[in-house]
Protein backbone atom coordinates (compact mmCIF):
# COMPACT_ATOMS: atom_id res chain seq x y z
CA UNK A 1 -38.01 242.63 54.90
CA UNK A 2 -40.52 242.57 57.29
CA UNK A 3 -43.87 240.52 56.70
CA UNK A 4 -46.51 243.42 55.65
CA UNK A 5 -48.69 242.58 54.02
CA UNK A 6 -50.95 239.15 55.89
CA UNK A 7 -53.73 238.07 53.22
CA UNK A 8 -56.38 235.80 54.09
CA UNK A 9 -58.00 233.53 51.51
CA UNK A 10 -61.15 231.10 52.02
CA UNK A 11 -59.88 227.38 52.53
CA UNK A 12 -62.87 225.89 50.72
CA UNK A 13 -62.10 228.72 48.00
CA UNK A 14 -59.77 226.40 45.36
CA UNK A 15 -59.80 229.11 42.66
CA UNK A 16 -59.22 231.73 44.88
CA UNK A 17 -55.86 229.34 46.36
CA UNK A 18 -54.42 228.66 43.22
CA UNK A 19 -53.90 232.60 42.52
CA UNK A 20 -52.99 233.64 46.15
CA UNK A 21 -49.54 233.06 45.71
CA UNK A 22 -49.22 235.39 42.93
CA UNK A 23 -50.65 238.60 44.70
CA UNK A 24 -47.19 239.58 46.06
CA UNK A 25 -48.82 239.44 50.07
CA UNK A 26 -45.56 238.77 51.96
CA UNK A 27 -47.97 236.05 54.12
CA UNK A 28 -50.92 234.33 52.92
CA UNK A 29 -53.56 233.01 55.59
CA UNK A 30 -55.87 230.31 54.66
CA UNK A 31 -59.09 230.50 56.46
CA UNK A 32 -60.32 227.50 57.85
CA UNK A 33 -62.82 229.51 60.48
CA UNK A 34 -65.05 232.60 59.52
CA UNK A 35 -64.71 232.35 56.18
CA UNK A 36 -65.72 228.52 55.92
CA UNK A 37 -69.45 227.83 56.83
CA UNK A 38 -69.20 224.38 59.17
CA UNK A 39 -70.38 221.93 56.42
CA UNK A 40 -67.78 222.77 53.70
CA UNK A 41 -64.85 222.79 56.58
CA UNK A 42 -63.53 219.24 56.22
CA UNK A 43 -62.93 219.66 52.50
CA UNK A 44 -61.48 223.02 53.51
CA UNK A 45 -59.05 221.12 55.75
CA UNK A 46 -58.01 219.39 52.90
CA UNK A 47 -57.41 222.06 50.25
CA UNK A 48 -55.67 223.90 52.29
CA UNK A 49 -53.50 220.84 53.10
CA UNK A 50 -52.90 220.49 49.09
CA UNK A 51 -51.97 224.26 49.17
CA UNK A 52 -49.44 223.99 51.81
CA UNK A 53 -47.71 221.33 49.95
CA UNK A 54 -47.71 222.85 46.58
CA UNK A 55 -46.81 226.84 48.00
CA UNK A 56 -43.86 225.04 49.55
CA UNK A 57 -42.60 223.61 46.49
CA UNK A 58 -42.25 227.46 44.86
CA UNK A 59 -39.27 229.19 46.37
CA UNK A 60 -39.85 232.70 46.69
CA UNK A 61 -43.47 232.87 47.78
CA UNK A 62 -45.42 233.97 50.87
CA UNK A 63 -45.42 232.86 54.05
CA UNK A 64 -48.01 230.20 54.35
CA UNK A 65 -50.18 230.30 57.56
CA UNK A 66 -53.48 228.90 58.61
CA UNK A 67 -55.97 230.49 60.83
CA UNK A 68 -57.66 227.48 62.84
CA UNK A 69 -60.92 227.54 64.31
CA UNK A 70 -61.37 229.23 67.94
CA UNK A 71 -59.17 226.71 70.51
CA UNK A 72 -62.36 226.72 73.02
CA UNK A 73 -64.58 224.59 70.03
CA UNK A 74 -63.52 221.04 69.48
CA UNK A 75 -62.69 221.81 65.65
CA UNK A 76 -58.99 223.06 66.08
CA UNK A 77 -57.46 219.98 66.09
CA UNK A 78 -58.99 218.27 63.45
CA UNK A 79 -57.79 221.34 61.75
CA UNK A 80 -54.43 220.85 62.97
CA UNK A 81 -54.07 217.11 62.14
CA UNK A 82 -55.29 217.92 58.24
CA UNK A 83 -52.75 220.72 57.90
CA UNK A 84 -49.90 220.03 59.78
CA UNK A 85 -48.74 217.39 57.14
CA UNK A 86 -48.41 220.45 54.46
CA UNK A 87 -45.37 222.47 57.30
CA UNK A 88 -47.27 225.55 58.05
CA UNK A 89 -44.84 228.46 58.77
CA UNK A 90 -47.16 229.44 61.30
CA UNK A 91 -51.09 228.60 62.68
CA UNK A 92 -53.16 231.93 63.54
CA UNK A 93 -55.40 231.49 66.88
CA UNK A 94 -58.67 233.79 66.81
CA UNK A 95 -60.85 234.44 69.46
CA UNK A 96 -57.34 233.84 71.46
CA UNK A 97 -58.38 234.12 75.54
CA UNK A 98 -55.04 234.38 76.62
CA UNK A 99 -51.51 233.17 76.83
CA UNK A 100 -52.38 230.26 79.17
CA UNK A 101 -54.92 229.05 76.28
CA UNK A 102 -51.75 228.77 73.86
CA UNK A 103 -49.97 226.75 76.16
CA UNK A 104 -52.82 223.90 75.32
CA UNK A 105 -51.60 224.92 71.36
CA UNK A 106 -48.13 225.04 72.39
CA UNK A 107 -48.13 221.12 73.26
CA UNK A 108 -50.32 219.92 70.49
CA UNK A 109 -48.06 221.62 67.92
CA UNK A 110 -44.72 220.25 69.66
CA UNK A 111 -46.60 216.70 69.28
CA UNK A 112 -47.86 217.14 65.34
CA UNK A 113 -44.22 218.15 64.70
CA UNK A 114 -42.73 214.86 65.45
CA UNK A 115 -45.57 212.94 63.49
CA UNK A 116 -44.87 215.33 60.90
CA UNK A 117 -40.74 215.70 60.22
CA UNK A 118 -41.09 219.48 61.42
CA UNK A 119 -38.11 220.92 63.24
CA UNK A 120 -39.54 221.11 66.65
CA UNK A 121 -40.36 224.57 67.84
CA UNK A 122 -40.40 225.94 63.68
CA UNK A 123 -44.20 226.76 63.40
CA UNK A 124 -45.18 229.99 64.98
CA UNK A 125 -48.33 231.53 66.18
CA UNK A 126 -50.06 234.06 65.84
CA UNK A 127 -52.99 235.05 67.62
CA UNK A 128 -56.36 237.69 67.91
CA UNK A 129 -55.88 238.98 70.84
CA UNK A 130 -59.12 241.17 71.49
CA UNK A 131 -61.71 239.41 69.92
CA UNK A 132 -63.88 239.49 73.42
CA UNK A 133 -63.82 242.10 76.41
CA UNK A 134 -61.92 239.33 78.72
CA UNK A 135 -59.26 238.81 75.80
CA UNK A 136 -58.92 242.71 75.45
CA UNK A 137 -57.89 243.17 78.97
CA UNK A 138 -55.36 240.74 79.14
CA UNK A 139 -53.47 241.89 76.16
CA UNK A 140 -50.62 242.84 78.27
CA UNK A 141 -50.58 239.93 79.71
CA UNK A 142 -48.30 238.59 76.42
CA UNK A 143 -45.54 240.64 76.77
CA UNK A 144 -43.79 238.57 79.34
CA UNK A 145 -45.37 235.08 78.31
CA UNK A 146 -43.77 231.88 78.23
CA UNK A 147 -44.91 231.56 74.39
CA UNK A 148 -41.18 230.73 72.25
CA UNK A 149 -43.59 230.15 69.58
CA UNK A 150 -45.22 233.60 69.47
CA UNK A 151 -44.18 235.51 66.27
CA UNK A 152 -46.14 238.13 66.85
CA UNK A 153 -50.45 240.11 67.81
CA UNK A 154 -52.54 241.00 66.04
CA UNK A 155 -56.44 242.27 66.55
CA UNK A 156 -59.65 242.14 65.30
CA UNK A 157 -62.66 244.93 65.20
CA UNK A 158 -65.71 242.95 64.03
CA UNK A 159 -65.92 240.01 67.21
CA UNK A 160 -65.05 242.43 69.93
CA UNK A 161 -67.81 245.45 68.19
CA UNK A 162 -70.52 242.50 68.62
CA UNK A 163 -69.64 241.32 71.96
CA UNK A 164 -69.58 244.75 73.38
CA UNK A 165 -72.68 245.98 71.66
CA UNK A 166 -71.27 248.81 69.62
CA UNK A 167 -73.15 250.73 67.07
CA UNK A 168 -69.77 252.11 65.77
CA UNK A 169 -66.02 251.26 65.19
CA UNK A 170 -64.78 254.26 64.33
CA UNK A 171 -66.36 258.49 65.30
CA UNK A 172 -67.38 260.81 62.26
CA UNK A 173 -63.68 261.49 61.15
CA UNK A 174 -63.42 258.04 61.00
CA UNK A 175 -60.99 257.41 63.63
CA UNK A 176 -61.40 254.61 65.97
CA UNK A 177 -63.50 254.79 68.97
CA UNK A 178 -62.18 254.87 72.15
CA UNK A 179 -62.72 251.28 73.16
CA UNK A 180 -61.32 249.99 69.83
CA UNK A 181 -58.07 252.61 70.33
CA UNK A 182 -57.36 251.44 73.67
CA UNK A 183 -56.98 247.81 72.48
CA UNK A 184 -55.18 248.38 69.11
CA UNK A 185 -52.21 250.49 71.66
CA UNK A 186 -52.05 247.56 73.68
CA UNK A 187 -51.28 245.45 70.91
CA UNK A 188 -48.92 247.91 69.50
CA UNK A 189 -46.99 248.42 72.83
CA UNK A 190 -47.46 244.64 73.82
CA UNK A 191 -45.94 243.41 70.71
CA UNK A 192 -42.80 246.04 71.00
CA UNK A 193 -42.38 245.09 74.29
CA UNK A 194 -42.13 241.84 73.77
CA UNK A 195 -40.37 241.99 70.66
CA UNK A 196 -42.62 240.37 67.90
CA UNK A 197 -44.16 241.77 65.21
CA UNK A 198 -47.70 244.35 66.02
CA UNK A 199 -49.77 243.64 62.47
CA UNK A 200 -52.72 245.69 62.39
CA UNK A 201 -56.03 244.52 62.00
CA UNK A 202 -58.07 244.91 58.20
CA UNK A 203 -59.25 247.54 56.41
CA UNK A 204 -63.08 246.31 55.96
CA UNK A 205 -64.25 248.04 53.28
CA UNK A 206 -61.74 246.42 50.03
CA UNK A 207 -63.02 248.91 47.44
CA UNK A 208 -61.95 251.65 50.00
CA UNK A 209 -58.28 252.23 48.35
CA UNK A 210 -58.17 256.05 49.19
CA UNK A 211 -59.09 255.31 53.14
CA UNK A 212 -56.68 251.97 53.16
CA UNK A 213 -53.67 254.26 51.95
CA UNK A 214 -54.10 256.69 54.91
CA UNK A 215 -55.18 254.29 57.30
CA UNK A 216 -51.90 251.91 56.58
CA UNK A 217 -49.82 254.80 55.98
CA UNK A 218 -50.74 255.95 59.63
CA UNK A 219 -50.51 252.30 60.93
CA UNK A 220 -47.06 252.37 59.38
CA UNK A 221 -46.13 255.78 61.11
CA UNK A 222 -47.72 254.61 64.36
CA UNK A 223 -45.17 251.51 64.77
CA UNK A 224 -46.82 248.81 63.50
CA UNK A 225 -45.09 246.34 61.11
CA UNK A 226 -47.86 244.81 58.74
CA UNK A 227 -51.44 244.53 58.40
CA UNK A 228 -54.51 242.18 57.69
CA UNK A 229 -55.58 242.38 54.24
CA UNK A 230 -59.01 240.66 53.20
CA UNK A 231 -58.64 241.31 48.98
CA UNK A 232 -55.53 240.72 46.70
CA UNK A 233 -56.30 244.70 45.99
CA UNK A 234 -55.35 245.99 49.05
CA UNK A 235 -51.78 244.14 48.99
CA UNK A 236 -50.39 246.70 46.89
CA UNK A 237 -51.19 249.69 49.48
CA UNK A 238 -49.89 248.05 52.52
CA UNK A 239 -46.77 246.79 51.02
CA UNK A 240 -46.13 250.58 49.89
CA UNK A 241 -46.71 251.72 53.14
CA UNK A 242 -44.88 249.86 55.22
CA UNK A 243 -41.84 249.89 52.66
CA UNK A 244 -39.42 252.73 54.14
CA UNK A 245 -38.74 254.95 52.00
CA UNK A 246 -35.39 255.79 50.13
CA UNK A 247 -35.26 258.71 52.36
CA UNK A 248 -35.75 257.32 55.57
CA UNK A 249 -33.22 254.00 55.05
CA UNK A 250 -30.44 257.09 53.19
CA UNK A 251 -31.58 259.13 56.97
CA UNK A 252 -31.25 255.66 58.70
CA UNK A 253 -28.30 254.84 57.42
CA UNK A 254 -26.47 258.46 57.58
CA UNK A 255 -27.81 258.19 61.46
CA UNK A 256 -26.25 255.14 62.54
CA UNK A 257 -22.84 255.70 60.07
CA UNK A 258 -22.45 258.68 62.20
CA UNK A 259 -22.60 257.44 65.63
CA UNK A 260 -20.33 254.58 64.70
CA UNK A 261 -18.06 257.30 63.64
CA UNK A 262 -18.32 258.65 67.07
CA UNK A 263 -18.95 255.96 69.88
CA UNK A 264 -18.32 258.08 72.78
CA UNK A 265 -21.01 260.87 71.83
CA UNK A 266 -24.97 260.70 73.07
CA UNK A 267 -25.52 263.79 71.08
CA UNK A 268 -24.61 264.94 67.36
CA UNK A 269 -25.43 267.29 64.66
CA UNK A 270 -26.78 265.51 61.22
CA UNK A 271 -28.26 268.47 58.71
CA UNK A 272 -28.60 271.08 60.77
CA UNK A 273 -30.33 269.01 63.99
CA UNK A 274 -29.45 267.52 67.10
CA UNK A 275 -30.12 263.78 67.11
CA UNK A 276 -29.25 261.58 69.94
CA UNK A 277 -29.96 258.02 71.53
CA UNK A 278 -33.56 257.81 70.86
CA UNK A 279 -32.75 258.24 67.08
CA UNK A 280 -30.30 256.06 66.84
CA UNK A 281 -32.61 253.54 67.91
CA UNK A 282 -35.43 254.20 65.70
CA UNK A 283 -33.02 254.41 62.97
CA UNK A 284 -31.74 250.84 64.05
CA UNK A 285 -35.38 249.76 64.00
CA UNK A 286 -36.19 250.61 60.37
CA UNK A 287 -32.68 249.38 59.08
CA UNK A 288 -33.91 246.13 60.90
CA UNK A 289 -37.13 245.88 58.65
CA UNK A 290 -34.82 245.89 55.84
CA UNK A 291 -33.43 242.41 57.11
């Protein structure tokens, strides 16, 4: 299955780590930047080191990433050196300017493998690609990047509305503004293109369920694969929406059964409609989440 559902948690927060696991978020991120005010980060550094080690330990749980502080501050690699000891499946990179800035990553995480005992090349990234105008228009710029590490993009409204000035995310019907659209497409096309995974960003308002469901469900139909979640609460709703349904993997299925039943054809008849290459594809696509 597909990683969905990407909750953060506060790395200074120890109450809040020791129930994360248990939330059913296919990847949990501990938060060693926004969420951490600058004096409580070192002790951050090391609960979320403890974490690591002991989420490791349980078979079956989340994916355990850490979102470091921006690489353009000097407090990334102290962040690094605490929590590379606990094996990370993967380090998130806010504020990310570009794929050139993760080469700088790229080498320091090659390096803290060794000193670690981490198969080289086995922690991934993934960064915030629009979290400033110059970030946002170089989102493209990923899709043919000499990043092995890159797992997948993802975005981020709140940095990017303050650096641009804007009084508003989203228009009356509560769709995103155009600014905001053009830069969650290019993530979503980026990411495709490039084949990683496109997670949406978050849902801001938590006690928003009724919103979350349409706004995942659409995120879901759009193409993307998962989404930021910033309360256990929302887990739930994005897992269900970017679960295909029983009728889409029986469609799926019944799809690609019947063009292996007929190599040589680019066009059939399933139900009473013509289906050809494009929905074999997309079939292949969601069969793939599955996996």
């Amino acid at each position: 299955m597909a990683l969905r559902s990407w909750l953060f948690v506060p790395g200074d927060a120890d109450t809040k780590l020791a129930k994360v696991a248990g939330y059913g978020a296919d990847a949990v991120i501990v938060d060693l930047e926004d969420a951490v005010a600058p004096p409580a980060k070192p002790r951050a550094r090391m609960l979320a080191q403890s974490w690591l080690d002991s989420a490791r330990r349980q078979p079956g749980g989340p994916q355990r990433w850490v979102r470091i502080n921006p690489l353009d501050t000097p407090l990334w690699r102290e962040d690094l050196t605490a929590v590379m000891a606990g094996k990370p499946d993967g380090i998130m990179v806010p504020k990310a300017a570009g794929p050139e800035q993760l080469q700088v990553l790229t080498g320091e995480l090659h390096t803290a493998e060794q000193r670690n005992g981490i198969q080289p090349g086995a922690t991934r990234i993934l960064p915030l690609v629009s979290e400033t105008p110059a970030a946002a228009l170089k989102i493209a710029s990923y899709a043919d990047a000499a990043l092995p590490r890159l797992a997948g993009l993802t975005w981020g409204a709140e940095d990017l509305s303050a650096a641009i000035g804007a009084a508003r995310k989203r228009d009356s019907r509560g769709y995103w503004a155009d600014a905001f659209r053009f830069v969650r497409a290019q993530v979503l096309l980026t990411a495709h293109a490039r084949g990683v995974m496109a997670v949406d960003t978050l849902h801001a308002n938590f006690r928003d369920a009724e919103g979350l469901q349409r706004i995942a469900a659409e995120s879901y139909a759009d193409g993307f694969t998962g989404m930021l979640a910033i309360h256990p609460n929302q887990v739930a709703v994005i897992n269900e929406a970017f679960t295909p349904s029983e009728a889409e993997v029986a469609e799926a299925r019944a799809i690609v059964n019947l063009f292996s039943a007929n190599p040589t054809s680019g066009a059939l008849e399933l139900d009473g409609r013509m289906i050809d290459q494009p929905h074999l594809e997309q079939a292949r696509r969601l069969l793939e989440r599955l996996r």
